[in-house]
Protein backbone atom coordinates (compact mmCIF):
# COMPACT_ATOMS: atom_id res chain seq x y z
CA UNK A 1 64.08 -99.15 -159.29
CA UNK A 2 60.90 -100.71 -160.41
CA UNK A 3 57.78 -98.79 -160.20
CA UNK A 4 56.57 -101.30 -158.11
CA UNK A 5 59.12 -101.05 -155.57
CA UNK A 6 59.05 -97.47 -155.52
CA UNK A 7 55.54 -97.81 -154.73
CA UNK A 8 55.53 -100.49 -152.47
CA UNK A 9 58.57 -97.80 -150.25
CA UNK A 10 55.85 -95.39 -150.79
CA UNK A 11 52.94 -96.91 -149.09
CA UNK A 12 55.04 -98.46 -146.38
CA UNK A 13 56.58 -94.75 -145.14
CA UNK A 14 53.28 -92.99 -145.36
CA UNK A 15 52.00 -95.72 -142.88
CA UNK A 16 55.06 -95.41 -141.04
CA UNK A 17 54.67 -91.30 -140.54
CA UNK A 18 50.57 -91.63 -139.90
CA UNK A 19 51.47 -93.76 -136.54
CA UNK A 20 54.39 -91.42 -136.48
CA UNK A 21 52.03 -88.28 -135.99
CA UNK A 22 49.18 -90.39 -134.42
CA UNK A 23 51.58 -90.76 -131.65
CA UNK A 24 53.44 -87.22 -131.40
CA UNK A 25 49.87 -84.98 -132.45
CA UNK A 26 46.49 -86.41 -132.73
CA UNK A 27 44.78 -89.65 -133.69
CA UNK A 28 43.21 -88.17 -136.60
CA UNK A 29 46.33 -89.04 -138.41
CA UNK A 30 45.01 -92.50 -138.36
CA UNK A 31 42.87 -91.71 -141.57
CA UNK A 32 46.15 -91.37 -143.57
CA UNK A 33 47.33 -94.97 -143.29
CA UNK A 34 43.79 -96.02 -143.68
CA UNK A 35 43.58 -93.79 -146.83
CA UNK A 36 46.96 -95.74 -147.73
CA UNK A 37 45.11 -99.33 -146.82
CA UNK A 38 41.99 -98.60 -148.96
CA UNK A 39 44.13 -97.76 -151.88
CA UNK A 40 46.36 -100.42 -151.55
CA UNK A 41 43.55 -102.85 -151.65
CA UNK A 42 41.50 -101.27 -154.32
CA UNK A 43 44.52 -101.24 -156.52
CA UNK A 44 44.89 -105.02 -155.58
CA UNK A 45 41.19 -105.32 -157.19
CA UNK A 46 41.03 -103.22 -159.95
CA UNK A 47 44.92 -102.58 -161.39
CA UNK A 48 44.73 -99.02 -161.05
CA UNK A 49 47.04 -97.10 -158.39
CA UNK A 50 46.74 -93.64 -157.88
CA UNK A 51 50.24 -93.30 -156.78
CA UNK A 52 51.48 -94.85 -160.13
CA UNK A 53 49.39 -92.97 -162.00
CA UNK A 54 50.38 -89.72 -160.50
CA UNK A 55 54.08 -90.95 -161.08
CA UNK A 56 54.02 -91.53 -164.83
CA UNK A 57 51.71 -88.04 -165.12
CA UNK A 58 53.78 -85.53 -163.12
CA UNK A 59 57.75 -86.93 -163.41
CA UNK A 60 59.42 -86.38 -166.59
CA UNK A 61 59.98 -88.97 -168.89
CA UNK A 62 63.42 -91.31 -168.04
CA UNK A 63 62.74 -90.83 -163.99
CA UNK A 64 60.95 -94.18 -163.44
CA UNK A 65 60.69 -97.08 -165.48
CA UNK A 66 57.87 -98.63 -168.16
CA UNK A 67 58.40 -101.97 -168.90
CA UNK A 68 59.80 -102.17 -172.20
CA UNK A 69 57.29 -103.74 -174.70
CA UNK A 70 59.56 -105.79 -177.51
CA UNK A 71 61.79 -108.59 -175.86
CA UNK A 72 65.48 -107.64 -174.47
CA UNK A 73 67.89 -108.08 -177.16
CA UNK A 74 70.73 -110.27 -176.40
């Protein structure tokens, strides 16, 4: 799985479990899926994610995927 998509499942289950807890303990949970918004649209703007970043620091190497740089050989 792309990092993209990994990311992508990411954002969209940490929204899902803020309304989650908004609805079962307290509205405050609400700032975690707008957290999730603002960094989903600042990454939009300026290429950097924090959740990739924190993936390619803190997994070892060969658990998610860098695009290769030479072309596939065939």
């Amino acid at each position: 799985m792309k990092n993209e998509s990994i990311i992508r499942v990411f954002t969209g289950s940490a929204v899902l479990l803020s309304l989650a807890l908004t609805y079962l303990l307290d509205p405050w949970w609400l700032t975690l899926a707008a957290f999730v918004g603002f960094n989903s649209v600042q990454s939009a703007a300026s290429d950097f994610c924090l959740v990739d970043y924190f993936f390619r620091t803190l997994l070892p190497e060969g658990t998610h995927h860098r695009p290769s740089t030479s072309a596939p050989s065939q």
